[in-house]
Protein backbone atom coordinates (compact mmCIF):
# COMPACT_ATOMS: atom_id res chain seq x y z
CA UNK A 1 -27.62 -57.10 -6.00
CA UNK A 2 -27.53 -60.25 -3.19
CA UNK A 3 -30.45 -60.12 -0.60
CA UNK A 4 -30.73 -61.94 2.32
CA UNK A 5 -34.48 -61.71 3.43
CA UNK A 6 -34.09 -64.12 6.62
CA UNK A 7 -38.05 -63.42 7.96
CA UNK A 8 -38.75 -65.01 4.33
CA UNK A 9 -36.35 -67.70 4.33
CA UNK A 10 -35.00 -66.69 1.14
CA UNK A 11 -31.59 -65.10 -0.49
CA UNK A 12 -32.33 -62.95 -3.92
CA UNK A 13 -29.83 -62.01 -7.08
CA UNK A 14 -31.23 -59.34 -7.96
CA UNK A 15 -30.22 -58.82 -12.17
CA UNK A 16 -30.84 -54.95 -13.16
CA UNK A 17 -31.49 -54.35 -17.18
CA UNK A 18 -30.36 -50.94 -19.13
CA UNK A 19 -33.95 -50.39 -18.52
CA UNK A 20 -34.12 -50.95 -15.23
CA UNK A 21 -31.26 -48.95 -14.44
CA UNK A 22 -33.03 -45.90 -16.17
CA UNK A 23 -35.93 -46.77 -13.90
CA UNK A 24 -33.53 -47.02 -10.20
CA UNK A 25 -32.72 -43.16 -11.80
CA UNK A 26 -35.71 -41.79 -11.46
CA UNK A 27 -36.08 -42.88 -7.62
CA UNK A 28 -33.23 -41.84 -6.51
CA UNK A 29 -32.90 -38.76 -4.09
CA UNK A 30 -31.74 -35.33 -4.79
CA UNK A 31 -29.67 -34.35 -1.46
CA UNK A 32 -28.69 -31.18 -0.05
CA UNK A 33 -26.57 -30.88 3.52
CA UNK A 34 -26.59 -28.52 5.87
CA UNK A 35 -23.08 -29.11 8.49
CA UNK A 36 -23.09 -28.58 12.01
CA UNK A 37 -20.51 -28.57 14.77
CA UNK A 38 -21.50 -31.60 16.43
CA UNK A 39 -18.72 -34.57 16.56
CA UNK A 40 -19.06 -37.83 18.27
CA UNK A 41 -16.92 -40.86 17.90
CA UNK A 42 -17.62 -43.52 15.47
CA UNK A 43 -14.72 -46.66 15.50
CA UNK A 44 -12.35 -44.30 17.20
CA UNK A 45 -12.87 -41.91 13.95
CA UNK A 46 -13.83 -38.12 14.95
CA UNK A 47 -17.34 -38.21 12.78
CA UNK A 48 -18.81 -34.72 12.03
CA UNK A 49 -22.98 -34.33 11.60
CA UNK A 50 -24.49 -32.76 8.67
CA UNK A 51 -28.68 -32.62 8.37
CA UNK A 52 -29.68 -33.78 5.05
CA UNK A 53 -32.94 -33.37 3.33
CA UNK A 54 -34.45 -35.13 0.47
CA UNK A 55 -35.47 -32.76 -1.74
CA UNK A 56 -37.85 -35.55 -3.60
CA UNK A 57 -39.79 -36.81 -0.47
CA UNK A 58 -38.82 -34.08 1.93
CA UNK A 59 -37.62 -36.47 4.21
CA UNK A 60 -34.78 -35.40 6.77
CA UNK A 61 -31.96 -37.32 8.18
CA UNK A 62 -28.44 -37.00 9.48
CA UNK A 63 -25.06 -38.04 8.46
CA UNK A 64 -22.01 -39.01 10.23
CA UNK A 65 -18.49 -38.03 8.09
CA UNK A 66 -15.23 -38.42 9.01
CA UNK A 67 -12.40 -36.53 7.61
CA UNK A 68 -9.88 -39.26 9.74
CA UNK A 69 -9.60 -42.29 6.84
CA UNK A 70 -9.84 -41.93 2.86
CA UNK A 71 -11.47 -44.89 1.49
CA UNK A 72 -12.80 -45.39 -2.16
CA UNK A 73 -16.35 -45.46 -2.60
CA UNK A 74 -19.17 -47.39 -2.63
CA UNK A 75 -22.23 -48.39 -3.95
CA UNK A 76 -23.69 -47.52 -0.41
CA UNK A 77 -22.05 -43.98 0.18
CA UNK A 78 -22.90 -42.65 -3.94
CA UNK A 79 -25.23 -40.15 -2.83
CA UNK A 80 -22.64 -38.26 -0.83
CA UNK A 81 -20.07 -36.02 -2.38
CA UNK A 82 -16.29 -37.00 -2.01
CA UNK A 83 -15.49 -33.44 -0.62
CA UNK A 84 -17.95 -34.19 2.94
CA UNK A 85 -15.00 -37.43 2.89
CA UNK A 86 -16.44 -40.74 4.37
CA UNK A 87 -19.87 -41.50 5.84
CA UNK A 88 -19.59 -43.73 9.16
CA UNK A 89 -23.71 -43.45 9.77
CA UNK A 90 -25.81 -42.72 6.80
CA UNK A 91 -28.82 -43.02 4.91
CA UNK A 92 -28.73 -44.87 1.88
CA UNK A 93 -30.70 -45.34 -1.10
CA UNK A 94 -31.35 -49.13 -3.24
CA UNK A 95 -34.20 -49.11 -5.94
CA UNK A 96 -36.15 -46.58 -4.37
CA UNK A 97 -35.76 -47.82 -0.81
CA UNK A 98 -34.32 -46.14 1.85
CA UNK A 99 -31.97 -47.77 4.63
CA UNK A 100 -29.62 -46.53 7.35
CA UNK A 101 -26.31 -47.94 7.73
CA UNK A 102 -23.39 -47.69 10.31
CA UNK A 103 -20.10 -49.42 9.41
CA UNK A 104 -18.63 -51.89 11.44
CA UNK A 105 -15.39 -52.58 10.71
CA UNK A 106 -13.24 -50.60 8.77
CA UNK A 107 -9.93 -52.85 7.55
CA UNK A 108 -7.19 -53.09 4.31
CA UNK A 109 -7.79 -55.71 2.25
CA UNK A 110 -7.76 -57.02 -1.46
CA UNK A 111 -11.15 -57.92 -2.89
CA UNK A 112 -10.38 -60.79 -5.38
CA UNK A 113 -13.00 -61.08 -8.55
CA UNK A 114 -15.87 -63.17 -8.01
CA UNK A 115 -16.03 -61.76 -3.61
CA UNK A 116 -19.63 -60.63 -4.44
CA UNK A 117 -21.17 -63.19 -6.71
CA UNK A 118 -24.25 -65.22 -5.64
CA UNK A 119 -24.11 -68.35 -4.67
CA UNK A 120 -26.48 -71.39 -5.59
CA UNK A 121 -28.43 -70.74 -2.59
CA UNK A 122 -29.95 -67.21 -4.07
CA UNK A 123 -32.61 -67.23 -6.51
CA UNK A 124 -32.44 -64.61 -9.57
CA UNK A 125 -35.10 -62.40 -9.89
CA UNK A 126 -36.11 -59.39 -12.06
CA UNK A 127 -36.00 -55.75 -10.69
CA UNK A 128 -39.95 -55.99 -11.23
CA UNK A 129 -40.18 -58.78 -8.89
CA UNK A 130 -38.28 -56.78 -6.77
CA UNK A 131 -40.51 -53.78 -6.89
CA UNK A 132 -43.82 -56.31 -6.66
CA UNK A 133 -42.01 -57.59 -3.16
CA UNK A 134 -41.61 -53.99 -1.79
CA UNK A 135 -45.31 -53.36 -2.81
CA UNK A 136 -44.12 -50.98 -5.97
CA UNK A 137 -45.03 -51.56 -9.36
């Protein structure tokens, strides 16, 4: 995982273990939605809201799908079944930290190997170092 941290002038690469992978498991949420009738437009995509709680933390938050565009998943949008279709405006979950997210820009492309590696400008940390930085242990 790349991290760009600009208040601490640093970039991360993040390198996640087996282990730490079993870890990132046990912090991630457990989900249920609730839909509604509400609709707004998101990109010029009709985007449906659905109330979502957290089951773990009880926290509650809402979600923006669309049923307009099919796109393949990501490691963003996991926690959201295929069948509610895309998320537009959503809560996510990374390594037990929560973050909201609203896309952009939605365009066809290719994504050749080697798009997401880090370049020599992030510095490789553990998963424990990230969990130290976020004030986990």
């Amino acid at each position: 995982m790349l991290l760009d941290v600009p208040m601490m002038g640093k970039k991360f690469a993040v390198i996640f273990t087996p282990a730490d992978q079993e870890k990132m498991a046990e912090m991630m949420p457990q989900i249920s939605l609730t839909g509604s009738t509400e609709s707004k437009s998101i990109l010029g995509y009709k985007a449906v809201k659905y109330a979502v709680s957290d089951n773990k933390t009880r926290n509650n938050f809402d979600v923006w799908f669309t049923k307009d565009i099919e796109i393949t998943g990501n490691p963003l949008s996991r926690f959201y079944e295929k069948t509610y279709n895309f998320p537009l405006e959503f809560t996510s979950f990374q390594n037990g930290i929560s973050l909201k997210a609203t896309v952009k820009e939605i365009k066809p492309m290719t994504v050749t190997a080697g798009t997401f590696s880090a370049s020599k400008d992030f510095e490789e940390i553990s998963f424990d170092q990230l969990m130290q930085m976020s004030g986990r242990h």
